[in-house]
N, C-alpha and C. Protein backbone atom coordinates (compact mmCIF):
# COMPACT_ATOMS: atom_id res chain seq x y z
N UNK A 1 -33.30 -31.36 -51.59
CA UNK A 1 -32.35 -30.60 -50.81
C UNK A 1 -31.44 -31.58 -50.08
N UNK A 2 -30.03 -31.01 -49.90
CA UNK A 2 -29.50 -32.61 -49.73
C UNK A 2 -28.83 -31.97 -47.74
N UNK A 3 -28.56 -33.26 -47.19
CA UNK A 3 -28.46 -32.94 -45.43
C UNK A 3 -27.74 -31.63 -45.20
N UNK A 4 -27.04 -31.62 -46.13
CA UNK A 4 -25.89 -30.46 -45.87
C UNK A 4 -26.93 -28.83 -45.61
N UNK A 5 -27.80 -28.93 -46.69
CA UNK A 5 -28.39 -27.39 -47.05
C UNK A 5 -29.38 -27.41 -46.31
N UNK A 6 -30.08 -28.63 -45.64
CA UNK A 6 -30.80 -28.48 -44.51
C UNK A 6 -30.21 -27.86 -42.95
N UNK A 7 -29.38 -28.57 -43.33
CA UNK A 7 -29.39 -28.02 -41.49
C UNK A 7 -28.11 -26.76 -41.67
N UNK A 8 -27.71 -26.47 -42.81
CA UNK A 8 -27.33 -24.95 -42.94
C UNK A 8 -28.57 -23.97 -43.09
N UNK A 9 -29.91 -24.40 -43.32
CA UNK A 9 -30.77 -23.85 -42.89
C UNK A 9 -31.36 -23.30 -41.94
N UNK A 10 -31.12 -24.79 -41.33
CA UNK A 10 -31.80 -24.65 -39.79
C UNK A 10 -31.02 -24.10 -39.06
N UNK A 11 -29.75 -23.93 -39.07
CA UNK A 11 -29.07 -23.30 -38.38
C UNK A 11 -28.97 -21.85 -38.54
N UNK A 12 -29.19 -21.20 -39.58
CA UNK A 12 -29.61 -19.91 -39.90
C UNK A 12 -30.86 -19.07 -39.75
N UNK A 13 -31.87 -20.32 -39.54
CA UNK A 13 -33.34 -20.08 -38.80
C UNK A 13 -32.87 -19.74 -37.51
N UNK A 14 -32.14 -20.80 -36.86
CA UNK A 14 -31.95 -20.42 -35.12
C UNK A 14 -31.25 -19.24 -34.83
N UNK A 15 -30.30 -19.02 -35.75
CA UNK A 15 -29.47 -17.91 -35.19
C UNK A 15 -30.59 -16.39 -35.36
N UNK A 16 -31.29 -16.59 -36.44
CA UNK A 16 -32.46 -15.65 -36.90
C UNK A 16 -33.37 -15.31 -35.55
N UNK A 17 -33.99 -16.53 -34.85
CA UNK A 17 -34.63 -16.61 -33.93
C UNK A 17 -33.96 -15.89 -32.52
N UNK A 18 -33.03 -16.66 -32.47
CA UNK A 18 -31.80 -16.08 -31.45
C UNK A 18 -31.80 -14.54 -31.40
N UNK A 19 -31.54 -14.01 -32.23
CA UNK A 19 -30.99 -12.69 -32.63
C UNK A 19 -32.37 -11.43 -32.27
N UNK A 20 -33.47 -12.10 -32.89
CA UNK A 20 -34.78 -11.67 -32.63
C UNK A 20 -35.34 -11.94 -30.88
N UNK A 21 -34.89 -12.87 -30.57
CA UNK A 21 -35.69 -12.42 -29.17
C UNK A 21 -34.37 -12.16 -28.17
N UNK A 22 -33.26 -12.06 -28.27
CA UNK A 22 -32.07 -11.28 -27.73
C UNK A 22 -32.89 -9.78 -27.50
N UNK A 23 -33.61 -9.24 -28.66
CA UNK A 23 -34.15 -8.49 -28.55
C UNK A 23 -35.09 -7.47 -27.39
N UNK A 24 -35.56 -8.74 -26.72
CA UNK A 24 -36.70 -8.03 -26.01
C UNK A 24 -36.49 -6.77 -24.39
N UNK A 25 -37.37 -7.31 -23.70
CA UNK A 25 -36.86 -6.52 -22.46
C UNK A 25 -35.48 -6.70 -22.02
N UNK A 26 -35.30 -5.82 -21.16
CA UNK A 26 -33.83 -6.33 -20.90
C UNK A 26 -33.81 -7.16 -19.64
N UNK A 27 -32.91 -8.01 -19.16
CA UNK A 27 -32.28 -8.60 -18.07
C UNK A 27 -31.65 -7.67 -17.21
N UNK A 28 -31.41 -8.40 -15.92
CA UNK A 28 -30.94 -7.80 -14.73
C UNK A 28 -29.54 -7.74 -14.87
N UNK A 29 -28.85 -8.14 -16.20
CA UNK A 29 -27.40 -7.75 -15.96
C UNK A 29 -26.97 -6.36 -16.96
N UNK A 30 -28.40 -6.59 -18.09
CA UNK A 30 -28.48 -5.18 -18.67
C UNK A 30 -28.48 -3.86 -18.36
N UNK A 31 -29.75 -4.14 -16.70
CA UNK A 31 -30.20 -2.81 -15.54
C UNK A 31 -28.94 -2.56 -15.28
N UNK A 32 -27.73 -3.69 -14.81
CA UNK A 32 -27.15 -3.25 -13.87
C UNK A 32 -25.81 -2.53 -14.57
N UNK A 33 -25.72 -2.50 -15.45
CA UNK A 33 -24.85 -2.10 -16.40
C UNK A 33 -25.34 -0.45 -17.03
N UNK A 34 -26.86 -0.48 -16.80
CA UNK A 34 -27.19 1.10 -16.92
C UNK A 34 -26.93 1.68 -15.34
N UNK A 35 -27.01 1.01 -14.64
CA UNK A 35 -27.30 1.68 -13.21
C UNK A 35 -25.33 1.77 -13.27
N UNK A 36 -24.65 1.15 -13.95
CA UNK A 36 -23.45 1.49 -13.39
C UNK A 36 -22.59 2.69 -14.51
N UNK A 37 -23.61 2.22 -15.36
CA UNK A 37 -22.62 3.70 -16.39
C UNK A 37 -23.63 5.16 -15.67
N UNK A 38 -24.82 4.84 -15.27
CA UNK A 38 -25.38 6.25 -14.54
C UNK A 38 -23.92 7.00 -13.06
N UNK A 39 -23.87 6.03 -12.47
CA UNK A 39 -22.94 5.95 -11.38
C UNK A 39 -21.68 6.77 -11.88
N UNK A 40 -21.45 6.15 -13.13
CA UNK A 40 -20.16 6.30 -13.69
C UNK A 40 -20.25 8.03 -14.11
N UNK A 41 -21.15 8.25 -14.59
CA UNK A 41 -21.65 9.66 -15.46
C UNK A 41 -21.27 10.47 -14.23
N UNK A 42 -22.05 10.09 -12.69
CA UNK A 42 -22.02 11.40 -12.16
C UNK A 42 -21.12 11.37 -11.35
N UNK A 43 -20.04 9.83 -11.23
CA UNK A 43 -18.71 10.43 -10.37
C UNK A 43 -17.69 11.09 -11.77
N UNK A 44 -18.16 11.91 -12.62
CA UNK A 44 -17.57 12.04 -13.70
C UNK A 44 -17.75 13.73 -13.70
N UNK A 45 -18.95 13.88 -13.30
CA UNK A 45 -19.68 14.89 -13.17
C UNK A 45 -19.19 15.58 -11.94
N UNK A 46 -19.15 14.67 -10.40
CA UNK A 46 -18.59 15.24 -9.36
C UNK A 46 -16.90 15.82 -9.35
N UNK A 47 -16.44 14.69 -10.15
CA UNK A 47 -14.48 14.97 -10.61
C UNK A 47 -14.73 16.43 -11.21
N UNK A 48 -15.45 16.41 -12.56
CA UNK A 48 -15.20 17.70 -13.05
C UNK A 48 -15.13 19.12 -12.44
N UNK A 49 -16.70 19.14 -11.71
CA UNK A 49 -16.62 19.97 -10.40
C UNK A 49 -15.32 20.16 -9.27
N UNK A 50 -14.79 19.27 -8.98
CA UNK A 50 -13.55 18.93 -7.84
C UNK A 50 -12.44 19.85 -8.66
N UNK A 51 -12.45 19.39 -9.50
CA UNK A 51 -11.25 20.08 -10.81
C UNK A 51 -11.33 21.57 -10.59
N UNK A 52 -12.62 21.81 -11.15
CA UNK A 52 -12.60 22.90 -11.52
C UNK A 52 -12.55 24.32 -9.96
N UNK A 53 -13.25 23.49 -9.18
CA UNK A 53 -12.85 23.95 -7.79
C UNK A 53 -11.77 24.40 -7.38
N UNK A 54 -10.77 22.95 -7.45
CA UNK A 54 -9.48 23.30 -6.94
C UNK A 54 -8.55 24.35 -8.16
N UNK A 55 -9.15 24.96 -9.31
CA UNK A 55 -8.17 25.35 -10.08
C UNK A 55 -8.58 26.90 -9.78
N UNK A 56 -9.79 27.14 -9.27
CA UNK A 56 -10.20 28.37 -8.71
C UNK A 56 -9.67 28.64 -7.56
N UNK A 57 -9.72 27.49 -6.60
CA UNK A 57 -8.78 27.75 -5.52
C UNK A 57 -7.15 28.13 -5.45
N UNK A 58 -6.62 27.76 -6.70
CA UNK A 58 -5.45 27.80 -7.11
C UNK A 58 -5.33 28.95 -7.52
N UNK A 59 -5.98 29.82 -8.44
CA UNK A 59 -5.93 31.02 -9.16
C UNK A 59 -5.76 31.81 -8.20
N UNK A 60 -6.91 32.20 -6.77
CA UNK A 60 -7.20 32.60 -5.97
C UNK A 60 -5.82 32.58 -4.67
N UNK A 61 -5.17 31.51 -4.84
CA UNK A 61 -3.74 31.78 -3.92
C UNK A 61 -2.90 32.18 -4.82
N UNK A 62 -3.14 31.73 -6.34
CA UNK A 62 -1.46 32.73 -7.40
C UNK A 62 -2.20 33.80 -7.10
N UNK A 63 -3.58 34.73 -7.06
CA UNK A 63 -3.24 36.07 -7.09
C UNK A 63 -2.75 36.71 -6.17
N UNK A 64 -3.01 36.12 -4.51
CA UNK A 64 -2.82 36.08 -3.52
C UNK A 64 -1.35 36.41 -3.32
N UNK A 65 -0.75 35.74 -3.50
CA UNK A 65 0.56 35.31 -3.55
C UNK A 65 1.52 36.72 -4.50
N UNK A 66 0.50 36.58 -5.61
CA UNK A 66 1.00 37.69 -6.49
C UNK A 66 1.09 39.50 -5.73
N UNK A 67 -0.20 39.55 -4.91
CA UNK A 67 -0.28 40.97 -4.17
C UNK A 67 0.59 40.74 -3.46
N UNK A 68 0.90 39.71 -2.66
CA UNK A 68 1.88 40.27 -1.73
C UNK A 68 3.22 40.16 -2.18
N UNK A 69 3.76 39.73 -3.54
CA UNK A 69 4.67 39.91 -3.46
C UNK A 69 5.12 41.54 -4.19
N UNK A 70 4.03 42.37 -4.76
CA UNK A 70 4.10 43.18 -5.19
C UNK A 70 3.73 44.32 -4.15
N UNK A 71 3.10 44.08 -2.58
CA UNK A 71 3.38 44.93 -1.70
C UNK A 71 4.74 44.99 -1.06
């Protein structure tokens, strides 16, 4: 086997190795990246609510608005 196909070997072992224990538990920048898409979910969750609030509130002064202009 000549130098070349060796250490294109070995270098395909490491990345193999690499790739495999990338794998395992996660790290504290992994947590913090779930803890921030959770964050993310429920100011997503609170907007929708806000939305949908203010468009009830809105309906609720067009009808408003609508009686009295029809008294």
């Amino acid at each position: 086997m000549s130098w070349l196909k060796k250490m294109a070997y070995v270098l395909c072992l490491v990345a193999l190795l690499g790739a495999v224990s990338g794998c395992g538990e996660e790290g504290p920048a992994e947590k913090a990246g779930k803890k921030i898409d959770e964050a993310m979910d429920q100011a997503k969750d609170k907007m929708d609510d806000m939305g949908d609030d203010a468009k009830s509130a809105f309906d609720d002064l067009k009808k408003k608005a609508n009686e009295a202009m029809d008294n």
